[in-house]
N, C-alpha and C. Protein backbone atom coordinates (compact mmCIF):
# COMPACT_ATOMS: atom_id res chain seq x y z
N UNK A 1 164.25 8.37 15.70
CA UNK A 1 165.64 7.93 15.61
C UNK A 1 165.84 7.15 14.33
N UNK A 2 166.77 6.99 13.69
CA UNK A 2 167.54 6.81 12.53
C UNK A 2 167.58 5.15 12.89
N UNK A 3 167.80 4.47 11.81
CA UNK A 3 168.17 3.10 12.18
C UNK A 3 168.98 2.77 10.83
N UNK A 4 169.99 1.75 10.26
CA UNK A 4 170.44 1.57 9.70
C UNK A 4 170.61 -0.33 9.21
N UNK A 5 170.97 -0.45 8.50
CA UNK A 5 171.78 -1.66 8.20
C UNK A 5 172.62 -1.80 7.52
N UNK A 6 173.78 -2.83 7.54
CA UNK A 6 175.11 -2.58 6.20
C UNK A 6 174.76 -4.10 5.90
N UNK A 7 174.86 -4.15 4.28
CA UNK A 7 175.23 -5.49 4.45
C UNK A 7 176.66 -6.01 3.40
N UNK A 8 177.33 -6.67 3.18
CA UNK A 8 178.34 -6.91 2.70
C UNK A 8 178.22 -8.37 2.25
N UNK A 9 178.75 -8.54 0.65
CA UNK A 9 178.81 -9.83 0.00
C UNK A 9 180.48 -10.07 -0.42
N UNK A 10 181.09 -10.89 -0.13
CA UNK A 10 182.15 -10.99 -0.50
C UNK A 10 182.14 -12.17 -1.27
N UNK A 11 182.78 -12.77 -2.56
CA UNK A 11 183.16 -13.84 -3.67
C UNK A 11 184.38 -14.00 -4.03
N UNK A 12 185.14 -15.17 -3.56
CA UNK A 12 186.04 -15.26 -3.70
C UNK A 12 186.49 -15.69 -5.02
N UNK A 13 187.80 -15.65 -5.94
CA UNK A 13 187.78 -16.52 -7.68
C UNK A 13 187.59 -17.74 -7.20
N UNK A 14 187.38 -18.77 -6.36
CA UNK A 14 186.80 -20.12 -6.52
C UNK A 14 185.83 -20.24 -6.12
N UNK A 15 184.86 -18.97 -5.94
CA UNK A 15 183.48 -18.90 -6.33
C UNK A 15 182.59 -18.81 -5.06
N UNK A 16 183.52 -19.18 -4.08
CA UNK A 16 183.20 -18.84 -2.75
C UNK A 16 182.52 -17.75 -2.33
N UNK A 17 181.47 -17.55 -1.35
CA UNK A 17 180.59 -16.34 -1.34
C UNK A 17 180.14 -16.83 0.20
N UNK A 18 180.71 -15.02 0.95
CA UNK A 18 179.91 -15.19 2.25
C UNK A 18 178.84 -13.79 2.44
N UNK A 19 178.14 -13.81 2.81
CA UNK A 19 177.34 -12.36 3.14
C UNK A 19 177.18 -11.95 4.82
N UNK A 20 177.76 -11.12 5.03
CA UNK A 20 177.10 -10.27 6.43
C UNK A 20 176.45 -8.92 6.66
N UNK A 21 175.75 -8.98 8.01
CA UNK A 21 175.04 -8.26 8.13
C UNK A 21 175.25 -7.47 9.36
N UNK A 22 174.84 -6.20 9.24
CA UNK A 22 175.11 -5.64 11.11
C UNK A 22 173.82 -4.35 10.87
N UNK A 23 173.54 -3.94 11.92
CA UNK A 23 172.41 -3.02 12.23
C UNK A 23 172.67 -2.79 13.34
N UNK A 24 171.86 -1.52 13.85
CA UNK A 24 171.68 -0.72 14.56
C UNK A 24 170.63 -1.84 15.76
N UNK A 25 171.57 -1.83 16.46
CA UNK A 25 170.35 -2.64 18.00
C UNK A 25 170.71 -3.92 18.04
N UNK A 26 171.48 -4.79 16.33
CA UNK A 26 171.95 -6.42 16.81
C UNK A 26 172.72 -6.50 18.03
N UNK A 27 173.56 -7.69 18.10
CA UNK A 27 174.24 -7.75 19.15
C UNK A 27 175.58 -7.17 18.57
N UNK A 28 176.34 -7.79 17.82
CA UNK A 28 177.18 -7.43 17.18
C UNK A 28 177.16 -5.60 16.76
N UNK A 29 176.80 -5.48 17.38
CA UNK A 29 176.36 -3.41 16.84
C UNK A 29 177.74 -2.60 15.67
N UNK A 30 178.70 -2.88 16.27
CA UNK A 30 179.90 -2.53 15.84
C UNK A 30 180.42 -2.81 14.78
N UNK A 31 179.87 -3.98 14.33
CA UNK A 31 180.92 -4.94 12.96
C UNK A 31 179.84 -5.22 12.18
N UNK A 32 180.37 -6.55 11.19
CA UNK A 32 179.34 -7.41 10.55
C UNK A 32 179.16 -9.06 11.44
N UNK A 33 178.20 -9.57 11.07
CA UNK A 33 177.90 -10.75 11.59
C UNK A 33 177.96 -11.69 10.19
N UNK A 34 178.85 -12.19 9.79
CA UNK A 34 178.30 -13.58 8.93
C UNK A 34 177.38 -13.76 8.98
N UNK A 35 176.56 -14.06 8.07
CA UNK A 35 174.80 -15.08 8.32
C UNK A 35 174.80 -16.06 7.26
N UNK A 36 175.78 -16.24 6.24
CA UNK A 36 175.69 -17.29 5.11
C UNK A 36 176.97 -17.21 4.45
N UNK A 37 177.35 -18.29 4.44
CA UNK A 37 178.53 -18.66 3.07
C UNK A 37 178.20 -19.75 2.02
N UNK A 38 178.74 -19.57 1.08
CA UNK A 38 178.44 -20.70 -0.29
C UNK A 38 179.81 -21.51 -0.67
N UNK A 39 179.82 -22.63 -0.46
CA UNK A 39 180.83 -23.64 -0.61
C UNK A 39 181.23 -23.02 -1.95
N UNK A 40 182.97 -23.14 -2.25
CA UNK A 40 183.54 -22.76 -3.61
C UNK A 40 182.33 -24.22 -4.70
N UNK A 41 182.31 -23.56 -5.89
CA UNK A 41 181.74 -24.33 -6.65
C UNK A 41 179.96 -24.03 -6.54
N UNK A 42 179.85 -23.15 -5.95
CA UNK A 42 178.44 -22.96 -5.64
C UNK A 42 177.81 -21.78 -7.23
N UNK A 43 179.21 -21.28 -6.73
CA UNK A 43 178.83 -19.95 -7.51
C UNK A 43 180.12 -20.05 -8.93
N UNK A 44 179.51 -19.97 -10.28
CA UNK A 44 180.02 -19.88 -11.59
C UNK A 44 181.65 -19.21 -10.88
N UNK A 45 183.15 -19.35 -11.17
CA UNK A 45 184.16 -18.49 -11.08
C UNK A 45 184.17 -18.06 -12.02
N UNK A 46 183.52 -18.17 -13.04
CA UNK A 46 184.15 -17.81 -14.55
C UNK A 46 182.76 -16.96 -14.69
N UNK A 47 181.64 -16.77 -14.15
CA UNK A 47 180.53 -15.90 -14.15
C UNK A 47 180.96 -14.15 -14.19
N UNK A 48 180.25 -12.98 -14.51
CA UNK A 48 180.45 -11.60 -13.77
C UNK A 48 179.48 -11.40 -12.42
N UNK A 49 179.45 -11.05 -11.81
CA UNK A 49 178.10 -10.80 -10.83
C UNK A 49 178.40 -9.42 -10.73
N UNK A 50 176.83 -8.83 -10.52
CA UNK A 50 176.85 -7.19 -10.28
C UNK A 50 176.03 -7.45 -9.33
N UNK A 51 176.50 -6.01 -8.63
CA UNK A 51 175.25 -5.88 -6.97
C UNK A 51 174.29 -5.37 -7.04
N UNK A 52 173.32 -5.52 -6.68
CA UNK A 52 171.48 -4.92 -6.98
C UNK A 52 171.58 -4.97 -5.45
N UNK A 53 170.71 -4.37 -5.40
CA UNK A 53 170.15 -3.34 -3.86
C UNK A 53 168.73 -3.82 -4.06
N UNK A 54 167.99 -4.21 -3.02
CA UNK A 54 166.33 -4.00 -3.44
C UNK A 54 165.91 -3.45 -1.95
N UNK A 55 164.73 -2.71 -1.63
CA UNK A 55 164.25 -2.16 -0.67
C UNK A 55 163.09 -2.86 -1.07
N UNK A 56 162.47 -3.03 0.14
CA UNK A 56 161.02 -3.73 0.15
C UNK A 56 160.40 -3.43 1.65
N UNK A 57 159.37 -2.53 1.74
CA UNK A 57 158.40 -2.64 2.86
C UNK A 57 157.42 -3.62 2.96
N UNK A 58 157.74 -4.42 4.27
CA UNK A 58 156.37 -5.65 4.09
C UNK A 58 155.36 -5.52 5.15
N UNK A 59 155.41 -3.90 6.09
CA UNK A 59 154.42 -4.18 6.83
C UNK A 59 153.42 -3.13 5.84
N UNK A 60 152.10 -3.05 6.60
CA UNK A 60 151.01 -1.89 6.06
C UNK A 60 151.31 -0.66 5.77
N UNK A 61 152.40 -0.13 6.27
CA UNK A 61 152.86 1.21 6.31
C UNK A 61 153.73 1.36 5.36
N UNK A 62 154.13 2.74 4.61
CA UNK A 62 154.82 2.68 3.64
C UNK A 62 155.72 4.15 3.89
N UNK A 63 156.91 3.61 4.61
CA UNK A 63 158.42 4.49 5.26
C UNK A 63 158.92 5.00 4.14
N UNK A 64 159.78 6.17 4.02
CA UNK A 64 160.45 6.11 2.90
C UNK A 64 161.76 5.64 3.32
N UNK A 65 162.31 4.92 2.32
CA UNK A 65 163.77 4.20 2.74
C UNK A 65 164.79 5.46 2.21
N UNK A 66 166.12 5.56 2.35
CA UNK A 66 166.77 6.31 2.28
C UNK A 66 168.54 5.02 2.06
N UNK A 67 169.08 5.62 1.16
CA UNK A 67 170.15 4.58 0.93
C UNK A 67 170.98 5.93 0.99
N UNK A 68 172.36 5.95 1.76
CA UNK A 68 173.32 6.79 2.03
C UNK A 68 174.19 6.90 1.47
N UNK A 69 174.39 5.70 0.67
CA UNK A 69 175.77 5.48 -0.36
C UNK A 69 175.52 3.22 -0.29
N UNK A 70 176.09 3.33 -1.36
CA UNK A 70 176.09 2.03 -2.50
C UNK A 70 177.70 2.13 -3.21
N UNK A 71 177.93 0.98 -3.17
CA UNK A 71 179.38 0.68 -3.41
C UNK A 71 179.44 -0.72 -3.93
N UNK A 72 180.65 -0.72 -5.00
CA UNK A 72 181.05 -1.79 -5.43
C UNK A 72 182.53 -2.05 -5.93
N UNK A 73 183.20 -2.92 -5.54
CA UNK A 73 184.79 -3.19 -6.23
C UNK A 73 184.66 -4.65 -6.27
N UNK A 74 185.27 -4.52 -7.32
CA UNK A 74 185.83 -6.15 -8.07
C UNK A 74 187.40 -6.17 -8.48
N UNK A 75 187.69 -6.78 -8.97
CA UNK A 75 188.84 -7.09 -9.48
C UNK A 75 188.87 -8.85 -9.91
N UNK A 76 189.85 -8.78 -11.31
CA UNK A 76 189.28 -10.20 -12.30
C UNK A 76 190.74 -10.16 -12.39
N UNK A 77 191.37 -11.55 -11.85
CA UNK A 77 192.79 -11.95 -12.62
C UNK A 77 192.86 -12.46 -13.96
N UNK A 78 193.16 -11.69 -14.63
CA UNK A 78 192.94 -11.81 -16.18
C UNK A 78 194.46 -12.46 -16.18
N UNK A 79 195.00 -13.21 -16.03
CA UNK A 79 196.54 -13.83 -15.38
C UNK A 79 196.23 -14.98 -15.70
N UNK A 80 195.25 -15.51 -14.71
CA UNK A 80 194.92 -16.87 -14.98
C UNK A 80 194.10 -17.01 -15.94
């Protein structure tokens, strides 16, 4: 059987940053779960950030991972 995970980073322009997570078998099965946010001021607003992906096997065995699709949108108020 197949198993999955999504995870999602959201940054707000005052630099605000929450990340969630959902998988196959949590409780939450259906959605994302929050697991961390970063107080505004944590994170540069005036920074770029790009998304990196990393896969890492840490038991003895070596699975092949499989990524289904990777996505990214931004948007910069060049206004302010």
């Amino acid at each position: 059987a197949d198993s999955w995970i999504v995870a999602r980073v959201e940054i707000d322009p005052d630099g605000t940053a929450r990340g969630y997570l959902g998988a196959a078998g949590s409780a939450n099965q259906n959605g994302l779960t929050l697991v961390a946010t970063l107080k505004a001021g944590t994170l540069d607003k005036d920074a770029l950030y790009h998304p990196h992906m990393h896969l890492a096997e840490q038991s003895t065995g070596d699975p092949t991972h499989e990524v289904d699709y990777f996505g990214a949108r931004g948007h910069r108020d060049w206004t302010s």
